[in-house]
C-alpha atoms as a PDB file:
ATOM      1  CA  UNK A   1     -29.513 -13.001 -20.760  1.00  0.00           C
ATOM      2  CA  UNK A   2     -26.614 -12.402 -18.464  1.00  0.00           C
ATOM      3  CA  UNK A   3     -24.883  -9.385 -19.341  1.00  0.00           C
ATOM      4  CA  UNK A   4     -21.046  -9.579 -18.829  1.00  0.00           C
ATOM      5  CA  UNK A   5     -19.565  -7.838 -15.783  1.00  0.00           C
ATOM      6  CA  UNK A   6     -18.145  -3.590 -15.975  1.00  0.00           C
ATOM      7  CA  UNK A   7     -14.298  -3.998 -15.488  1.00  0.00           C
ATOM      8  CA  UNK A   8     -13.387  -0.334 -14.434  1.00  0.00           C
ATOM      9  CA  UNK A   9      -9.891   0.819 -14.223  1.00  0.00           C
ATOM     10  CA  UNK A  10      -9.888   3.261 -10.569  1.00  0.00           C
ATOM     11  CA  UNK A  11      -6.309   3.831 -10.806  1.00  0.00           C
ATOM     12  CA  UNK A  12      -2.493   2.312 -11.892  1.00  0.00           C
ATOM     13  CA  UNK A  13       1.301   3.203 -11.105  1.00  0.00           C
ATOM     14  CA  UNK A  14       4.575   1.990 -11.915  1.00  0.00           C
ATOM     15  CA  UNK A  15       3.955  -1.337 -10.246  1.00  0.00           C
ATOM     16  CA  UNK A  16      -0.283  -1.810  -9.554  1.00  0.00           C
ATOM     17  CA  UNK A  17      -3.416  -1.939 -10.927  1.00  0.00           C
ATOM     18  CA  UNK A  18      -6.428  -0.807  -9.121  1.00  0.00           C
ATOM     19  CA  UNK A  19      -9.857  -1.694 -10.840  1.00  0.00           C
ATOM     20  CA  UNK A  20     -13.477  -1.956  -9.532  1.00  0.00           C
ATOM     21  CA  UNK A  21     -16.272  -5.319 -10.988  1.00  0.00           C
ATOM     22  CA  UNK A  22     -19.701  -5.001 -10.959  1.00  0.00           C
ATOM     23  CA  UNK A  23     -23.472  -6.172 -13.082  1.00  0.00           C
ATOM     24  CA  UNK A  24     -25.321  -4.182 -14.024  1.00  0.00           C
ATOM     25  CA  UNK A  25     -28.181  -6.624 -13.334  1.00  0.00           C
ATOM     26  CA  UNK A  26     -30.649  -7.631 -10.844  1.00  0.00           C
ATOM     27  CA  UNK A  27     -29.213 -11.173 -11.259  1.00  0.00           C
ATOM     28  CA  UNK A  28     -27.513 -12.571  -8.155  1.00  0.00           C
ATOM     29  CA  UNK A  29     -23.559 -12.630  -8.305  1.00  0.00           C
ATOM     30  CA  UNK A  30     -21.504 -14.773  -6.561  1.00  0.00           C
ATOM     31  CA  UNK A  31     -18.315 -13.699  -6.577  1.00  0.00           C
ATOM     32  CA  UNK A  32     -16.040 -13.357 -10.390  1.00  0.00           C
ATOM     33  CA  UNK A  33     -13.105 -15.168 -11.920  1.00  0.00           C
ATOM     34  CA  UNK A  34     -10.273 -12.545 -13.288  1.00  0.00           C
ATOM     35  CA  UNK A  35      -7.505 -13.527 -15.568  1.00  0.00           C
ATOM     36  CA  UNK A  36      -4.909 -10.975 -15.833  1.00  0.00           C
ATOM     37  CA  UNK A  37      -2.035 -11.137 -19.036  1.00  0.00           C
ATOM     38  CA  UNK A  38       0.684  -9.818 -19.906  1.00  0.00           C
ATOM     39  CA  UNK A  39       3.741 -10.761 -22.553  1.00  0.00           C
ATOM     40  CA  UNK A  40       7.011 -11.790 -21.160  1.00  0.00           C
ATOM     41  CA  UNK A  41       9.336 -10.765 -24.055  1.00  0.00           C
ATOM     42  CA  UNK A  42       7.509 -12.255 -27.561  1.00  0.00           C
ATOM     43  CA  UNK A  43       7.898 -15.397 -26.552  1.00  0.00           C
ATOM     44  CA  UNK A  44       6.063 -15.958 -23.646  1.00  0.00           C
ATOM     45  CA  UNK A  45       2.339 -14.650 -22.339  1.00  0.00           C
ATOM     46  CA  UNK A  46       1.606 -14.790 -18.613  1.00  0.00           C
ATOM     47  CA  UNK A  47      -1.441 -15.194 -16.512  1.00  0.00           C
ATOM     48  CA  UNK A  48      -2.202 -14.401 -13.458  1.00  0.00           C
ATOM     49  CA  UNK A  49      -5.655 -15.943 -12.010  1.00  0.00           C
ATOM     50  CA  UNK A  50      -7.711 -14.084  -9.185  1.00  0.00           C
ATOM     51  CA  UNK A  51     -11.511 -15.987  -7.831  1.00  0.00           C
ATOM     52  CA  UNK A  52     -13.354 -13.045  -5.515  1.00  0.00           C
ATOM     53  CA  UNK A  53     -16.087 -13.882  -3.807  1.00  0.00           C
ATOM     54  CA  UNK A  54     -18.835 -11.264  -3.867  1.00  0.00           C
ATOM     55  CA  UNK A  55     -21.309  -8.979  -5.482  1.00  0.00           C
ATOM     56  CA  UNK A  56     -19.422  -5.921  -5.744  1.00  0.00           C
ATOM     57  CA  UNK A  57     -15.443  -5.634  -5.591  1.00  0.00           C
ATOM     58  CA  UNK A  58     -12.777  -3.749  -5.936  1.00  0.00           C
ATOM     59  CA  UNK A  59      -8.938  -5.375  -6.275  1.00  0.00           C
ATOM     60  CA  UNK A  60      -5.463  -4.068  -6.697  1.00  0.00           C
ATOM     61  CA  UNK A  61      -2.873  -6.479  -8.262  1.00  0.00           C
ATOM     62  CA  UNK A  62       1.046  -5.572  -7.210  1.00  0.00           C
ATOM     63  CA  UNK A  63       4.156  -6.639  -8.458  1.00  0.00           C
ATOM     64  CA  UNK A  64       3.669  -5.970 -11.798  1.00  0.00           C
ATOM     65  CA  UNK A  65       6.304  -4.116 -14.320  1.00  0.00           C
ATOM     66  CA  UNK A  66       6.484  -0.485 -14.853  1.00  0.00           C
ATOM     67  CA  UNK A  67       5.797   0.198 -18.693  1.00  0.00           C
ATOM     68  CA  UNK A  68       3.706  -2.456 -19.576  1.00  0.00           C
ATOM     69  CA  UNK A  69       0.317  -3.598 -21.483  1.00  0.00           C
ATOM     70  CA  UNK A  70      -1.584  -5.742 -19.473  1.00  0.00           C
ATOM     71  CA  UNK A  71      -5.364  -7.263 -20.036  1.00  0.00           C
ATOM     72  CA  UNK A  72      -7.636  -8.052 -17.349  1.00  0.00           C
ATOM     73  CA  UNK A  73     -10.557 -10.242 -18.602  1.00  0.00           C
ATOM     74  CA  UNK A  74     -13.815 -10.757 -15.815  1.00  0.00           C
ATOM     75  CA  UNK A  75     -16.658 -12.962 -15.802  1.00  0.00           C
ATOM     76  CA  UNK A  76     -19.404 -13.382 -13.079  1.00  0.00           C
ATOM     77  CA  UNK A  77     -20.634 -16.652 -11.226  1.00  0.00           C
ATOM     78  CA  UNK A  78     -24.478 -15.839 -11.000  1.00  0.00           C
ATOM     79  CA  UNK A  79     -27.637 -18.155  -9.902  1.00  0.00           C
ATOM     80  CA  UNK A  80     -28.454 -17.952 -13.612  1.00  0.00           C
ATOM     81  CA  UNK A  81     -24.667 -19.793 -14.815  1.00  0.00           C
ATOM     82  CA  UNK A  82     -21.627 -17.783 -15.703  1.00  0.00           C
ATOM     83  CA  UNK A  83     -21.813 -14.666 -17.362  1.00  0.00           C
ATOM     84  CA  UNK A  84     -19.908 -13.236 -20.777  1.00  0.00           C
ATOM     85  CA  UNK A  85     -16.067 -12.140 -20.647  1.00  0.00           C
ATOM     86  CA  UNK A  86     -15.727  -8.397 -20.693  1.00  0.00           C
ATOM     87  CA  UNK A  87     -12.294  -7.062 -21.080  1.00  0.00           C
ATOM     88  CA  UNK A  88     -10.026  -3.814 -20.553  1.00  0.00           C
ATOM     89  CA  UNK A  89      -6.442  -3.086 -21.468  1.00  0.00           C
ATOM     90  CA  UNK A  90      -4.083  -0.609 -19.325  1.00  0.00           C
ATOM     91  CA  UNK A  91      -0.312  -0.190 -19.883  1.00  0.00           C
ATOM     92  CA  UNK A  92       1.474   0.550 -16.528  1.00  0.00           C
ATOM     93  CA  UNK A  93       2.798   4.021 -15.816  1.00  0.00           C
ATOM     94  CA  UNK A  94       6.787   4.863 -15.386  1.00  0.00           C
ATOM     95  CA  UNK A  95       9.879   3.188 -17.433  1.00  0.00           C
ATOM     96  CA  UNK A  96      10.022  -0.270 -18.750  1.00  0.00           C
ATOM     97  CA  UNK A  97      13.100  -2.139 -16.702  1.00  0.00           C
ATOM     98  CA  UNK A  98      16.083  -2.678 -19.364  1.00  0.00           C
ATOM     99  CA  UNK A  99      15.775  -6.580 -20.243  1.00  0.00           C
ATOM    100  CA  UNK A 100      18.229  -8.013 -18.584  1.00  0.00           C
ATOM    101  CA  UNK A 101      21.986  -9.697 -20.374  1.00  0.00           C
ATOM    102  CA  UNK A 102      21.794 -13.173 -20.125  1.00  0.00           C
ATOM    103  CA  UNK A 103      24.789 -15.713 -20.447  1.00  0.00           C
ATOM    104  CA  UNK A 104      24.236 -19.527 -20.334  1.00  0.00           C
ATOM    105  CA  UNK A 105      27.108 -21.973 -19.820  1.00  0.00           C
ATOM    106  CA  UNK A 106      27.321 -25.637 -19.969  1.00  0.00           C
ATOM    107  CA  UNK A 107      28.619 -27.186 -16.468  1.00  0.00           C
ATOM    108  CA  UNK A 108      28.424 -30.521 -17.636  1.00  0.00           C
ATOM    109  CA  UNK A 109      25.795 -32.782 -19.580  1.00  0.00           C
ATOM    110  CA  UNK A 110      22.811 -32.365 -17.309  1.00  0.00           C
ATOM    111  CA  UNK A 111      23.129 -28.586 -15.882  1.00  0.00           C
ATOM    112  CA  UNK A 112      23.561 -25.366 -17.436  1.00  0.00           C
ATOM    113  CA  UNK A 113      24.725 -21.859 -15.066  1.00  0.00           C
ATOM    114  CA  UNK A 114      22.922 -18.915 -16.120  1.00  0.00           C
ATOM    115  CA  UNK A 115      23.775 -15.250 -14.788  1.00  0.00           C
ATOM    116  CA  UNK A 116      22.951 -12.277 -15.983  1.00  0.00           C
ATOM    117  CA  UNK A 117      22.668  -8.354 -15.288  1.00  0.00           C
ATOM    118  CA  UNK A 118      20.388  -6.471 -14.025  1.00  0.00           C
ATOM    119  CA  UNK A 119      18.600  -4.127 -11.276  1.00  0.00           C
ATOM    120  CA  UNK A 120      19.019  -5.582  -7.705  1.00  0.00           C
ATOM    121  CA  UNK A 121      15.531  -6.497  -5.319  1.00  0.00           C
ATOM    122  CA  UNK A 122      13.176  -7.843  -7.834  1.00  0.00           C
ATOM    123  CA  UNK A 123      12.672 -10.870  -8.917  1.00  0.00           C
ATOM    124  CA  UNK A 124      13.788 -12.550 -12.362  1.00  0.00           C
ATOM    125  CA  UNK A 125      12.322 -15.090 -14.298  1.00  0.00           C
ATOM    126  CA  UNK A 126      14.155 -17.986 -15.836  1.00  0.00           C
ATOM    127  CA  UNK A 127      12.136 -19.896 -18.788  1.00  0.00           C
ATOM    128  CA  UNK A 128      14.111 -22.448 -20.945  1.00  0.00           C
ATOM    129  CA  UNK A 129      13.223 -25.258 -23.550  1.00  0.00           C
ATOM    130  CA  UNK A 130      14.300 -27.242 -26.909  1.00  0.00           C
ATOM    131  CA  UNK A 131      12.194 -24.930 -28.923  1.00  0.00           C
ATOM    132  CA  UNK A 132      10.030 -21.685 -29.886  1.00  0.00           C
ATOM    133  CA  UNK A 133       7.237 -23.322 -29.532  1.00  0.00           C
ATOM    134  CA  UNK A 134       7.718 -25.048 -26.169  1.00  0.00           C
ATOM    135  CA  UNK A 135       9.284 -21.802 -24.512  1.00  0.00           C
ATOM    136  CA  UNK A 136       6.093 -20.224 -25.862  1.00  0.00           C
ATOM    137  CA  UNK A 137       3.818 -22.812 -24.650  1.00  0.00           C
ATOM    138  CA  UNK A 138       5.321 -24.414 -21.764  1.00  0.00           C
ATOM    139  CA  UNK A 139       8.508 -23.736 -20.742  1.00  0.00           C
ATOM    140  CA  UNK A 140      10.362 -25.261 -17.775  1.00  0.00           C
ATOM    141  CA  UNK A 141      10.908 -22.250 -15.387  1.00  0.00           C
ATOM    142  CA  UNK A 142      12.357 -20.822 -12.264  1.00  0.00           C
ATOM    143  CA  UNK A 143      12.667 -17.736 -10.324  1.00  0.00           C
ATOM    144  CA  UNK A 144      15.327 -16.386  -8.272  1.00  0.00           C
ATOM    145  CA  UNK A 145      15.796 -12.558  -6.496  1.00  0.00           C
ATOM    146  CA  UNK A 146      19.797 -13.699  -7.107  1.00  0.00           C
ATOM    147  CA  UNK A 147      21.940 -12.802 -11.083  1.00  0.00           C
ATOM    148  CA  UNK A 148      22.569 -16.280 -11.348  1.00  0.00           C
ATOM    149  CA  UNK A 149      20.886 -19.760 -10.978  1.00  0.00           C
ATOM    150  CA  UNK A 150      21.691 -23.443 -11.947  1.00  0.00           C
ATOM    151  CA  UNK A 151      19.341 -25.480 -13.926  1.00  0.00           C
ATOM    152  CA  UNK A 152      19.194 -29.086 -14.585  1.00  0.00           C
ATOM    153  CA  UNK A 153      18.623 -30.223 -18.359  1.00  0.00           C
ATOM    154  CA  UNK A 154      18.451 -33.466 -19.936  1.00  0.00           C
ATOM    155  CA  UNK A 155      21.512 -34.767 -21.767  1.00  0.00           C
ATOM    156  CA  UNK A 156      22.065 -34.721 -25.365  1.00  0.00           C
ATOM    157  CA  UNK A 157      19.679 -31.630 -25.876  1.00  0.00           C
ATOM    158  CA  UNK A 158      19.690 -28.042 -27.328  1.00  0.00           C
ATOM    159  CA  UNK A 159      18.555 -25.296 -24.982  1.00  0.00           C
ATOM    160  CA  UNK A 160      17.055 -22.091 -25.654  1.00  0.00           C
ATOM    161  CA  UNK A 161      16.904 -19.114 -22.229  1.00  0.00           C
ATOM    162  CA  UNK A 162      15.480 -16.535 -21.557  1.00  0.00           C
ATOM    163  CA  UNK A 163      15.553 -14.192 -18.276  1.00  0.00           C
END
């Protein structure tokens, strides 16, 4: 049996995670896949996907949000086949952002201006769609470091934003 890999946390700030992977088995390891997820408002989970090649490893992921829960699931690529997911959970240190005021307006039929407040030098996040469900499961996005952005939209539909 393969056990599943030992996801330690070795540190975290306002904007990083630091963790270490490793078996504790005599089987061979290849390197590991690593999902890491978060929730974008309660609409919409993210993912980030790492591959490391390797026995042993130890990562830091940046550029995440201060204030935040995020998971970090790991499974190992052995000579035996893939092992078990193990997972850990760590919120972020320092002060959730304020979410940001959004304002949409209609240009014309096919593009909507959105602009909205917020801190300067970080990036924002634009997801939009016709429904919930769809801006949970797959919205259209963008991203821009600017307050305001231009999207294109098909005619004759209703829009739902978020920033």
């Amino acid at each position: 049996v393969i056990p599943p890999p030992v996801i330690h946390i070795e540190s975290y700030s306002e904007d990083s995670i630091s963790f270490s992977l490793k078996m504790t088995t005599n089987i061979k390891v290849s390197g590991y896949v690593v999902n890491i997820y978060w929730t974008f408002d309660t609409h919409r989970q993210e993912k980030r996907t790492l591959v490391i090649e390797g026995e042993k490893s130890i990562q830091k992921v940046a550029n995440l949000t201060a204030h935040t829960p995020y998971e970090i699931s790991a499974w190992a690529k052995t000579e035996l086949g893939d092992s078990p997911l193990s997972f850990v959970h760590v919120v972020t240190s320092g002060t959730r952002p304020a979410s940001p005021s959004l304002k949409a307006k209609a240009i014309n039929q096919t593009a909507v201006e959105c602009s909205w407040t917020g801190p300067r030098n970080v990036v924002y996040g634009i997801f939009y769609a016709t429904s919930f469900l769809e801006l949970y499961r797959s919205p259209h996005n963008s991203s821009t470091s600017a307050h305001n952005i231009t999207v294109l939209v098909q005619r004759d539909e209703q829009y739902l934003f978020l920033v």
